[in-house]
PDB file of N, CA and C in Angstrom:
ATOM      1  N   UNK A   1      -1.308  -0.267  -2.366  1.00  0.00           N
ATOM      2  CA  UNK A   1      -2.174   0.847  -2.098  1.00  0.00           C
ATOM      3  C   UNK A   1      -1.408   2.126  -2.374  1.00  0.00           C
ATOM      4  N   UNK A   2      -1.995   2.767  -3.003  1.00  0.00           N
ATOM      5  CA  UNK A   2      -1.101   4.314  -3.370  1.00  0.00           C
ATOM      6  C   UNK A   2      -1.710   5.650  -2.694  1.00  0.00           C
ATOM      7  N   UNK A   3      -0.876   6.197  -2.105  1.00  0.00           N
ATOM      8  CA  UNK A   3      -1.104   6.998  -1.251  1.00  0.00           C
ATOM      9  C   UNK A   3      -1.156   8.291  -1.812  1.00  0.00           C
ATOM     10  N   UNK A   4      -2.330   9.187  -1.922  1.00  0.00           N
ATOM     11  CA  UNK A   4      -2.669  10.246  -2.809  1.00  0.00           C
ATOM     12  C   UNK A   4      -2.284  11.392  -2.066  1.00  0.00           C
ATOM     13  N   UNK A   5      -1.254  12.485  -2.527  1.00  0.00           N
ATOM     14  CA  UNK A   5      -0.749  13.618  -2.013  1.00  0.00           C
ATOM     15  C   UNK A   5      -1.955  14.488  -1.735  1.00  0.00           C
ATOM     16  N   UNK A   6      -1.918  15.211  -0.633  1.00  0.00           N
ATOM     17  CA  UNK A   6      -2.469  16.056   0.259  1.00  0.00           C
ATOM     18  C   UNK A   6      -2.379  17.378  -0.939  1.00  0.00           C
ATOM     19  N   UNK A   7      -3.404  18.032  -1.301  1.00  0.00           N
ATOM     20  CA  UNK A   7      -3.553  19.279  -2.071  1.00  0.00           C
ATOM     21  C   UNK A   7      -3.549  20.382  -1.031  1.00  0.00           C
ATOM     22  N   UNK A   8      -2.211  21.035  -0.827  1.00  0.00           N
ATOM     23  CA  UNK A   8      -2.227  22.416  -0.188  1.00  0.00           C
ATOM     24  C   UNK A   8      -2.348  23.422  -0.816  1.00  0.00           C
ATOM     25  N   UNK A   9      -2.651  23.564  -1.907  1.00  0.00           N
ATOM     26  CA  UNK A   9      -2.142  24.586  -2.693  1.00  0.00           C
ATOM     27  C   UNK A   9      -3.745  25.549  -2.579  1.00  0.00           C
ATOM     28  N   UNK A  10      -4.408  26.140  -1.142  1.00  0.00           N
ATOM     29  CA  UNK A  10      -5.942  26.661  -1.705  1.00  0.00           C
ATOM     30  C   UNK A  10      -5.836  27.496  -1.710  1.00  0.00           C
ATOM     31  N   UNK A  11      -4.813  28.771  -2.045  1.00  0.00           N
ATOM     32  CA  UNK A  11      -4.643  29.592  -2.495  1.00  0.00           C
ATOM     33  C   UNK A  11      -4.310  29.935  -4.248  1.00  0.00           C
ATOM     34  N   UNK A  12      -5.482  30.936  -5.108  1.00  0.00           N
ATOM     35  CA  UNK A  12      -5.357  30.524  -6.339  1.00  0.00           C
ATOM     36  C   UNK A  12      -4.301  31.555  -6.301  1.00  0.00           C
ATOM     37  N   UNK A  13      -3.373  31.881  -8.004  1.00  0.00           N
ATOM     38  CA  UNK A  13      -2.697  32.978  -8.169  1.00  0.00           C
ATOM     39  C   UNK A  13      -3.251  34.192  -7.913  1.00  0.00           C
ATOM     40  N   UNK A  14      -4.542  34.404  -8.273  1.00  0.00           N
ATOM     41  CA  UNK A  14      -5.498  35.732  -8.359  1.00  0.00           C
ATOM     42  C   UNK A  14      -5.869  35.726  -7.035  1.00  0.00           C
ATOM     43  N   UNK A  15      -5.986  35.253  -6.424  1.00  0.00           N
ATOM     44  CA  UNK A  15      -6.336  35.617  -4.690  1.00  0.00           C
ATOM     45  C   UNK A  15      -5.707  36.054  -4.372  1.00  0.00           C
ATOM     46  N   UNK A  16      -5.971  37.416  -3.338  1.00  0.00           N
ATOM     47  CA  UNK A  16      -5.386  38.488  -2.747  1.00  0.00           C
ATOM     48  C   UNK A  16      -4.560  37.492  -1.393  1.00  0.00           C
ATOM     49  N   UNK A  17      -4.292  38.104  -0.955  1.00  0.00           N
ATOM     50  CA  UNK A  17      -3.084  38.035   0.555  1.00  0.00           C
ATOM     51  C   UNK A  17      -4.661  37.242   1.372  1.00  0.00           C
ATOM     52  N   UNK A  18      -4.428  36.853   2.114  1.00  0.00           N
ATOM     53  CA  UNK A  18      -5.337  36.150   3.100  1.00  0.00           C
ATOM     54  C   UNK A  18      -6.961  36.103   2.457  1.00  0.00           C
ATOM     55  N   UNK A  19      -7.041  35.780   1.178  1.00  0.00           N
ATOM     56  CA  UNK A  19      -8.340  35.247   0.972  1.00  0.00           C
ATOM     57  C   UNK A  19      -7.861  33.995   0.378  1.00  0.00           C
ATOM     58  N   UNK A  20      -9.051  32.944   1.073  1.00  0.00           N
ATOM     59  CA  UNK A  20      -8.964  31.570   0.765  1.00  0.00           C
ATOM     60  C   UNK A  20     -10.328  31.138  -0.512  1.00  0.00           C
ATOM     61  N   UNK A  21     -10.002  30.738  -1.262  1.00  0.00           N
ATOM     62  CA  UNK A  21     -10.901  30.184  -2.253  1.00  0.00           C
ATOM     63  C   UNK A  21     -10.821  28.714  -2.199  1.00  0.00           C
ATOM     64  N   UNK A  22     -12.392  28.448  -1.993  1.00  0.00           N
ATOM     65  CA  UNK A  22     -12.439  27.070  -2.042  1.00  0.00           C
ATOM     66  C   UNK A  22     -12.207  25.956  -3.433  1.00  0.00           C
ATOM     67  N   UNK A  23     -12.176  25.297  -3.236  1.00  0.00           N
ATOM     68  CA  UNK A  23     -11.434  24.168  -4.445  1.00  0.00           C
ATOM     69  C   UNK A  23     -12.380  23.939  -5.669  1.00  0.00           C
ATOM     70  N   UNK A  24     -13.784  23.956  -5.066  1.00  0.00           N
ATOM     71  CA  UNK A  24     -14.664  23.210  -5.309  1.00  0.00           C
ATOM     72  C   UNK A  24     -15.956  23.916  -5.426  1.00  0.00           C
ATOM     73  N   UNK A  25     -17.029  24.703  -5.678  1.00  0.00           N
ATOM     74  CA  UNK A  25     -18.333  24.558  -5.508  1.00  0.00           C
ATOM     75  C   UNK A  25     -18.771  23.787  -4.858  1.00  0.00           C
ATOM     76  N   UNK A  26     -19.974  24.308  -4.079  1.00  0.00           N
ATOM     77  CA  UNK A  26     -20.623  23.356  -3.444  1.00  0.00           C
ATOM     78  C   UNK A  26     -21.510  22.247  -4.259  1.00  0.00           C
ATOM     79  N   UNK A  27     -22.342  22.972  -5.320  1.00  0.00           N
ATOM     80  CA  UNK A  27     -23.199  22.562  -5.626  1.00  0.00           C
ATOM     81  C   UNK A  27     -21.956  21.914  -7.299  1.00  0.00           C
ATOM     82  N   UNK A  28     -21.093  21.474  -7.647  1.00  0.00           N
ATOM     83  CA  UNK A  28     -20.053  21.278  -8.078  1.00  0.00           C
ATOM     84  C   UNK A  28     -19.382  19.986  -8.166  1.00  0.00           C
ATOM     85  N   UNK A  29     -20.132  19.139  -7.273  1.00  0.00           N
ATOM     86  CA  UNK A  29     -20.087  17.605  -6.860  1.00  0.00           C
ATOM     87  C   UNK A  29     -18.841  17.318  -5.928  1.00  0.00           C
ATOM     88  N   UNK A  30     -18.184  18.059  -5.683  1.00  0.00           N
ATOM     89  CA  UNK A  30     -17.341  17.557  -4.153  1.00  0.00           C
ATOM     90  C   UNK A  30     -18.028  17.698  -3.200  1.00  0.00           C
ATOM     91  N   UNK A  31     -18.895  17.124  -2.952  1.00  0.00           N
ATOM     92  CA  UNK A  31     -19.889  17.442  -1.503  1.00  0.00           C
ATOM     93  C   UNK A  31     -19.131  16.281  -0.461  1.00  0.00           C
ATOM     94  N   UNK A  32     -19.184  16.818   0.980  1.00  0.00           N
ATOM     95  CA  UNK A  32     -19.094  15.978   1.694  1.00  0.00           C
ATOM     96  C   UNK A  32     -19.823  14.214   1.639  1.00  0.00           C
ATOM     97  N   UNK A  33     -20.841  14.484   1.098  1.00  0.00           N
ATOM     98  CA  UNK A  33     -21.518  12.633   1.115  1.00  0.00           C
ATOM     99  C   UNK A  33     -20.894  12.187   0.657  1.00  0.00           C
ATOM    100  N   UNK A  34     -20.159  12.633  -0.856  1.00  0.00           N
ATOM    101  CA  UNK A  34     -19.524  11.897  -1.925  1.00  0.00           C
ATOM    102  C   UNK A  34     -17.990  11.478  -1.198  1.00  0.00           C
ATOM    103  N   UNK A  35     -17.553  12.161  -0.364  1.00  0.00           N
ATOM    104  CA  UNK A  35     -16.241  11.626  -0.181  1.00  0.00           C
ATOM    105  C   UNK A  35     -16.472  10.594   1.277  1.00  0.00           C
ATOM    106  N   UNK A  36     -17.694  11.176   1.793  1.00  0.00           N
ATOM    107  CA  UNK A  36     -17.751   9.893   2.771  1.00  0.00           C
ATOM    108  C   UNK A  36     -17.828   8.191   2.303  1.00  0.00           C
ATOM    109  N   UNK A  37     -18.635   8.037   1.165  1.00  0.00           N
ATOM    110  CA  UNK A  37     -18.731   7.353   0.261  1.00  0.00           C
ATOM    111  C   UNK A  37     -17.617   6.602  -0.602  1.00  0.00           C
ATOM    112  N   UNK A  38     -16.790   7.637  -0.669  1.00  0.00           N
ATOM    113  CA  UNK A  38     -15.554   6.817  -1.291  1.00  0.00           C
ATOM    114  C   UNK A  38     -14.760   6.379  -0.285  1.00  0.00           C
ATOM    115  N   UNK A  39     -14.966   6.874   0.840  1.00  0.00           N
ATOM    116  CA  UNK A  39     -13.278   6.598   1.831  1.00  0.00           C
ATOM    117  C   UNK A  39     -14.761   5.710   2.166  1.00  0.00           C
ATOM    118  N   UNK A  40     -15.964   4.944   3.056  1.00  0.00           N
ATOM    119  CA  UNK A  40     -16.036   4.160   3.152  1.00  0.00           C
ATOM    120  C   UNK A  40     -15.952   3.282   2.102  1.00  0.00           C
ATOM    121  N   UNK A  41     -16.020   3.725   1.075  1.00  0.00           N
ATOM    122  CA  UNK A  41     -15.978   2.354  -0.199  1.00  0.00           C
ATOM    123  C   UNK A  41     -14.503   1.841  -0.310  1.00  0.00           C
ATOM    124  N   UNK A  42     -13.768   2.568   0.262  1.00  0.00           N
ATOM    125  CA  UNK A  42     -12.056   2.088  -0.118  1.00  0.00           C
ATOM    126  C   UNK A  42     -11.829   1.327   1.459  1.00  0.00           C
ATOM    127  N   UNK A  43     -12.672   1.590   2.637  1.00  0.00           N
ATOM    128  CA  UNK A  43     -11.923   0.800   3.731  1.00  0.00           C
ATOM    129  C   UNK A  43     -12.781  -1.028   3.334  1.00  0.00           C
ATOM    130  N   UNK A  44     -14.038  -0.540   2.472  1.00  0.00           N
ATOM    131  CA  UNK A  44     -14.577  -1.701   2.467  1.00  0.00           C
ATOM    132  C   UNK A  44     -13.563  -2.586   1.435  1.00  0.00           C
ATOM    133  N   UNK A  45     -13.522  -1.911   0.436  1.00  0.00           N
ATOM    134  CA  UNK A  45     -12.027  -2.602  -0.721  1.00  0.00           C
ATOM    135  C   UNK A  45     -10.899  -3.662  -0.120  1.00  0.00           C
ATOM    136  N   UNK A  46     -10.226  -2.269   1.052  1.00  0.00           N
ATOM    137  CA  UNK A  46      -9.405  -3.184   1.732  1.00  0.00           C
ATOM    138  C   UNK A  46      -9.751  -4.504   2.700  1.00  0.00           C
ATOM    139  N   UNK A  47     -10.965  -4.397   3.225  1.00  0.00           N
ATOM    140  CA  UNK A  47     -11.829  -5.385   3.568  1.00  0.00           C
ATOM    141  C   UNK A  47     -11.943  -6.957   3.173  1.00  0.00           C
ATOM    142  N   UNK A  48     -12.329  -6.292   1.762  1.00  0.00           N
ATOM    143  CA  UNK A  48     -12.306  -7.408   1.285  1.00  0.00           C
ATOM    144  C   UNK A  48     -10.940  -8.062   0.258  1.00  0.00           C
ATOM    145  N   UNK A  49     -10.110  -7.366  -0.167  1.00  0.00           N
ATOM    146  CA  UNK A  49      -8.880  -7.621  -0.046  1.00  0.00           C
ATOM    147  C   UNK A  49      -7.744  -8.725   0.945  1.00  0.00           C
ATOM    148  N   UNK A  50      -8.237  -8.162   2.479  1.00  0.00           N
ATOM    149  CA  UNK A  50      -7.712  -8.937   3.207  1.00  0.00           C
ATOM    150  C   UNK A  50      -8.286 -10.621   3.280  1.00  0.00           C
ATOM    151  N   UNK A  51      -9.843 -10.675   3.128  1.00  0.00           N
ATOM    152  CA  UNK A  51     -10.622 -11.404   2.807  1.00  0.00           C
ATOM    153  C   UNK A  51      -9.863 -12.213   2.062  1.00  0.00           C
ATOM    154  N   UNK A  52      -9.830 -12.172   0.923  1.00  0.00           N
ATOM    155  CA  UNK A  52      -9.452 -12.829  -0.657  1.00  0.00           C
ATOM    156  C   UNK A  52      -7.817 -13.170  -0.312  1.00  0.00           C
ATOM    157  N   UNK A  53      -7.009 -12.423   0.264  1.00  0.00           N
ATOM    158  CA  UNK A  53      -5.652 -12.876   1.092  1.00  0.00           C
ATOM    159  C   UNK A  53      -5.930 -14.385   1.393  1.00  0.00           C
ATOM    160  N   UNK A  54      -6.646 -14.145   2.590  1.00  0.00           N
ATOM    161  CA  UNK A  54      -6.984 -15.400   3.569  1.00  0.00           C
ATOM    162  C   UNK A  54      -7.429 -16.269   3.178  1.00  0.00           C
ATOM    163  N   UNK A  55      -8.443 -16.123   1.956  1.00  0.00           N
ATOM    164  CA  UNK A  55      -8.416 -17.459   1.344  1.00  0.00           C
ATOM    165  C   UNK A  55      -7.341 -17.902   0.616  1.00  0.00           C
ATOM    166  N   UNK A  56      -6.544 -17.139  -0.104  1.00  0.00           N
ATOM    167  CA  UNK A  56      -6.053 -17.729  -0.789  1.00  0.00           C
ATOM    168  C   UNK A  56      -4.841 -18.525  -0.014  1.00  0.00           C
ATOM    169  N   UNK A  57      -4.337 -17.745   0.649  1.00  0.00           N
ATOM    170  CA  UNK A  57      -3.730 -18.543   1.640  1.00  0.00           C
ATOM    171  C   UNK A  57      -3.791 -20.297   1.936  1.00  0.00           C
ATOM    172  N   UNK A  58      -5.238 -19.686   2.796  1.00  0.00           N
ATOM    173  CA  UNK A  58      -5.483 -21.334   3.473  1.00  0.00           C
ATOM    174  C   UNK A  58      -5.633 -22.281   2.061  1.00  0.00           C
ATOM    175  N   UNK A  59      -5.822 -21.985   0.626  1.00  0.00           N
ATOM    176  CA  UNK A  59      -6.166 -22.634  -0.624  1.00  0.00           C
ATOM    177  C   UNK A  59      -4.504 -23.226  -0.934  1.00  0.00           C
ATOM    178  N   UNK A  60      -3.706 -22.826  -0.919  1.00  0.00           N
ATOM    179  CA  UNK A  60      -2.483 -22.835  -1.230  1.00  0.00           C
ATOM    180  C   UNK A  60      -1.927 -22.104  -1.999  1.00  0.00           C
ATOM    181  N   UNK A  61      -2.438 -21.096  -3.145  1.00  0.00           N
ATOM    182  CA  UNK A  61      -2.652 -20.102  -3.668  1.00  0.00           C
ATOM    183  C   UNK A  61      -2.097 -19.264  -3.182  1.00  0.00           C
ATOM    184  N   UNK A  62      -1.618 -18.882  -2.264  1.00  0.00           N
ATOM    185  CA  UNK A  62      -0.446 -17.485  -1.504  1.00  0.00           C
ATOM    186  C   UNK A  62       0.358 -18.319  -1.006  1.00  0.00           C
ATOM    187  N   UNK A  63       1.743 -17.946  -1.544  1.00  0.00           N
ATOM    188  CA  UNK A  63       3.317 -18.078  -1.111  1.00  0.00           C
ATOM    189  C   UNK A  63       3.375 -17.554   0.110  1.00  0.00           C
ATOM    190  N   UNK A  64       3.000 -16.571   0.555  1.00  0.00           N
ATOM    191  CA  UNK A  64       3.824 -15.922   1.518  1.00  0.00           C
ATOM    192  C   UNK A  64       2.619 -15.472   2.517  1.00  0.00           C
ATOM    193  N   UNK A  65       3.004 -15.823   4.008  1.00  0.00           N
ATOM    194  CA  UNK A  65       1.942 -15.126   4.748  1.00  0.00           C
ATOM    195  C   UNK A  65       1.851 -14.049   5.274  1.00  0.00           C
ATOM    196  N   UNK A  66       3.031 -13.349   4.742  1.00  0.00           N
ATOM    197  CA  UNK A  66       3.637 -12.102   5.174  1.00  0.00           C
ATOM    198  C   UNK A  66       2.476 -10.965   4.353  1.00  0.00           C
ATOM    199  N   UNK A  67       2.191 -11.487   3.041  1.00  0.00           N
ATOM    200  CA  UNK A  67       1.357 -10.455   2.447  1.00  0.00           C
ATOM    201  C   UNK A  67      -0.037 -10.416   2.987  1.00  0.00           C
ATOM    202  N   UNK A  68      -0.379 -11.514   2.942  1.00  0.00           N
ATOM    203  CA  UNK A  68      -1.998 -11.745   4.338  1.00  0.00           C
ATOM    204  C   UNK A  68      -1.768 -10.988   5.252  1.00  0.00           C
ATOM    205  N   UNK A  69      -0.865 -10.973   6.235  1.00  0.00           N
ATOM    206  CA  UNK A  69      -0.747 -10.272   7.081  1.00  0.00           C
ATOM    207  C   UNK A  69      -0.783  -8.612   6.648  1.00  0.00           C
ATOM    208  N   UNK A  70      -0.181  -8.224   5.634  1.00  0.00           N
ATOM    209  CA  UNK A  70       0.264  -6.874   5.680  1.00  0.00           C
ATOM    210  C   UNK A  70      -1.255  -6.657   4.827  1.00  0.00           C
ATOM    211  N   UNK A  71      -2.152  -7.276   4.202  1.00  0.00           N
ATOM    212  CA  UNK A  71      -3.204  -6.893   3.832  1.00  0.00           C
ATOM    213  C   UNK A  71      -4.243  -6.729   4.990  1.00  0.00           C
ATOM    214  N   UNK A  72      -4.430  -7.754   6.114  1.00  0.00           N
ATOM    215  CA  UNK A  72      -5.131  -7.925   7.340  1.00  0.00           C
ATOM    216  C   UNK A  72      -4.533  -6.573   8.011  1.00  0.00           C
ATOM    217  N   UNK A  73      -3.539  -6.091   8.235  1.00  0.00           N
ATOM    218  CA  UNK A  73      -3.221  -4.667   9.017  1.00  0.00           C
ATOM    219  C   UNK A  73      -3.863  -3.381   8.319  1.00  0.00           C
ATOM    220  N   UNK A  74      -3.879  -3.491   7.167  1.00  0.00           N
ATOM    221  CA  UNK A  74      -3.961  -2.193   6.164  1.00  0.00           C
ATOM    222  C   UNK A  74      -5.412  -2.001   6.205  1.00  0.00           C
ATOM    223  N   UNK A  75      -6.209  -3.026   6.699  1.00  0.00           N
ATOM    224  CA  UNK A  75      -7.652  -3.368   6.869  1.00  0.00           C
ATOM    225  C   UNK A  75      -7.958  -2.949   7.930  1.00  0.00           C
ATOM    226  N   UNK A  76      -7.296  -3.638   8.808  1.00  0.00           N
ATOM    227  CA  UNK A  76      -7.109  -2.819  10.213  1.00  0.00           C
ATOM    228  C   UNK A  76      -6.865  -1.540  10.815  1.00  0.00           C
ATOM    229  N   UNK A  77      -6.356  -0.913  10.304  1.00  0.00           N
ATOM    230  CA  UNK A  77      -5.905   0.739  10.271  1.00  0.00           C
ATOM    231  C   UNK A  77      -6.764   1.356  10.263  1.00  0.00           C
ATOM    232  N   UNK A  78      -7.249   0.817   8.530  1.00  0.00           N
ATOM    233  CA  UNK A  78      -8.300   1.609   7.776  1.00  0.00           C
ATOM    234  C   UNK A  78      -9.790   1.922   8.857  1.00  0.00           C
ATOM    235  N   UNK A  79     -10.056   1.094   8.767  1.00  0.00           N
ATOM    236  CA  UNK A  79     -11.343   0.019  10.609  1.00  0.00           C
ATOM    237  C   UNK A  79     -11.023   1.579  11.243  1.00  0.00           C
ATOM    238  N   UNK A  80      -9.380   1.314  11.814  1.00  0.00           N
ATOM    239  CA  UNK A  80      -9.620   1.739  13.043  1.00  0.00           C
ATOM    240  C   UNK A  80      -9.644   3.103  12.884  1.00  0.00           C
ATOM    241  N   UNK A  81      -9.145   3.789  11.444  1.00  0.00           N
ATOM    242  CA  UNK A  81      -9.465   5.048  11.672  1.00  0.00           C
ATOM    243  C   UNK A  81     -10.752   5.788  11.324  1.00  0.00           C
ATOM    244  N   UNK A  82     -11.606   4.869  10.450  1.00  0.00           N
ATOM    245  CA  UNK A  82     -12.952   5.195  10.045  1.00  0.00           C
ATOM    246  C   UNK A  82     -13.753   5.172  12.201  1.00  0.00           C
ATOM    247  N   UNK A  83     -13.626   4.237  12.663  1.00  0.00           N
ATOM    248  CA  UNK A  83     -14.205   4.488  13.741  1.00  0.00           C
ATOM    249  C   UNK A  83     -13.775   5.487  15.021  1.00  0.00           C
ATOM    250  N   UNK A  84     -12.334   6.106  14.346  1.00  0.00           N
ATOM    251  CA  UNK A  84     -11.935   7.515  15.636  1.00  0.00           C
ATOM    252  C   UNK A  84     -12.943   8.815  14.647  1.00  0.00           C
ATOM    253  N   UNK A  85     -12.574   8.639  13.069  1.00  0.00           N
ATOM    254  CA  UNK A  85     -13.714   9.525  12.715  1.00  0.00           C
ATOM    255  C   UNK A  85     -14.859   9.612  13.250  1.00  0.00           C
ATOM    256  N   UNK A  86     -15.484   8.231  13.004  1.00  0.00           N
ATOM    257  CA  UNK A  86     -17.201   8.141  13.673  1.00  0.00           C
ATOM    258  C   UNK A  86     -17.369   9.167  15.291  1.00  0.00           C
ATOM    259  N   UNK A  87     -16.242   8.381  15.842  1.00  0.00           N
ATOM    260  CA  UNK A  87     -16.565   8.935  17.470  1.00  0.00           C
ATOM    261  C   UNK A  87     -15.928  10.603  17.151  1.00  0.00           C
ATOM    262  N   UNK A  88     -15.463  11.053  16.789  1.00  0.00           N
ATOM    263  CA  UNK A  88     -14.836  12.183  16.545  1.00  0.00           C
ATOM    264  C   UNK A  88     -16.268  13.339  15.969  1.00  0.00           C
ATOM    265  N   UNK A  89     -16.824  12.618  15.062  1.00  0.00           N
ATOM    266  CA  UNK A  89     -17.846  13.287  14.431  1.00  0.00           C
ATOM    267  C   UNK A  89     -19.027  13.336  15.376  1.00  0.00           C
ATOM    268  N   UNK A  90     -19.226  12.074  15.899  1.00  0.00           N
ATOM    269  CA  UNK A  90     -20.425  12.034  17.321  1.00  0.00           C
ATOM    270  C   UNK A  90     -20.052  12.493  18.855  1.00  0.00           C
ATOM    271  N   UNK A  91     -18.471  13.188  18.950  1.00  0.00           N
ATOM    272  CA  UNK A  91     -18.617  13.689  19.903  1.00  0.00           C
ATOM    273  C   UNK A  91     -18.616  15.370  19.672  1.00  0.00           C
ATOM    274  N   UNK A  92     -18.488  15.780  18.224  1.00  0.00           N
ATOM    275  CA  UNK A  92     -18.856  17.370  17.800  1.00  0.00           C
ATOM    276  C   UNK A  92     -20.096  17.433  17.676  1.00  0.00           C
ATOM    277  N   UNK A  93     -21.020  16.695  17.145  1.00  0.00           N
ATOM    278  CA  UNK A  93     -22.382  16.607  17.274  1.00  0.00           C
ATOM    279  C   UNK A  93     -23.187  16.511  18.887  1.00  0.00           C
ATOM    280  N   UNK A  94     -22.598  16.256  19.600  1.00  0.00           N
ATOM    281  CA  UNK A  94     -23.042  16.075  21.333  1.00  0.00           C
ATOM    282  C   UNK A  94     -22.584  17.362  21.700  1.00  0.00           C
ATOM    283  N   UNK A  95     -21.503  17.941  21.716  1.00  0.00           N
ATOM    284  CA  UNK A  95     -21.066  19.279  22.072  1.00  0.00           C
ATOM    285  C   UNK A  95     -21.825  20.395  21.806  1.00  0.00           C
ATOM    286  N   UNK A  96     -22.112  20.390  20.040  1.00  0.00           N
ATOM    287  CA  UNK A  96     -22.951  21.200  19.541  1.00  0.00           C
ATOM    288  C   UNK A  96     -24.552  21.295  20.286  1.00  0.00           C
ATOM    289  N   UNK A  97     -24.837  20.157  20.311  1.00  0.00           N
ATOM    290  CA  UNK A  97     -26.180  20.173  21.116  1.00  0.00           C
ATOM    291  C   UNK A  97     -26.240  20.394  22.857  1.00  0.00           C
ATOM    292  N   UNK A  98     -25.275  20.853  23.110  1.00  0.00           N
ATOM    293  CA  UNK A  98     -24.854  21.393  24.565  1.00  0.00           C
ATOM    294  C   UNK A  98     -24.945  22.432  24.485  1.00  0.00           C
ATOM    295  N   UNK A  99     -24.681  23.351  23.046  1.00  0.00           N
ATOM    296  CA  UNK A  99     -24.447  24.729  23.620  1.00  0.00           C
ATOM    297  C   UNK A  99     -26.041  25.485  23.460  1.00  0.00           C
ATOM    298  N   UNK A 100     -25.958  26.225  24.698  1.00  0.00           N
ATOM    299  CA  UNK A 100     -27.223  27.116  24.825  1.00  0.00           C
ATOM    300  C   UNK A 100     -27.317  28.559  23.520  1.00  0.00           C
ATOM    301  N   UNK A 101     -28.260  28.424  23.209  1.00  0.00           N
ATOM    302  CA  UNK A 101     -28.377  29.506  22.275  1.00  0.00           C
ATOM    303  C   UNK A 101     -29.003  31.051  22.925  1.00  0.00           C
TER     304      UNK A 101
END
């Protein structure tokens, strides 16, 4: 799995002292759906990755159970951090609907 560097750079050359320019247009296709979409499509990847491990495993087809394992964790992670997002996102959405206007 290759781990894609963090883009800090959102300051362009031509931007003044404390103005931030965004990366992207909205209407530009980086929309939020689209990346929800890929990061669930990549925890599902690893998903099934770990999947295809385990068989091959129990088939005789995998040497080592060390890599099952380290595919079954990376699956696991992934799981567990898509669901602190979920609750993370549904407890800003409950807050928001608390506040009195």
């Amino acid at each position: 799995m290759a781990i894609n560097p963090i883009d800090l750079n959102v300051l362009s050359p031509a931007a003044a002292p404390g103005e931030v320019r965004p990366q992207a247009a909205p209407g530009q296709g980086g929309s939020f759906w689209n990346s929800l979409q890929e990061a669930l499509g990549r925890v599902d990847s690893l998903q099934q990755e770990a999947s295809l491990s385990a068989q091959q495993l129990a088939l005789g087809s995998e040497d080592f159970l060390h890599n099952t394992m380290i595919a079954y964790e990376k699956a696991n992670l992934a799981l567990q951090l898509t669901i602190e997002i979920r609750n993370r996102l549904v407890e800003s959405y409950q807050e928001i609907m608390r506040m009195q206007m």
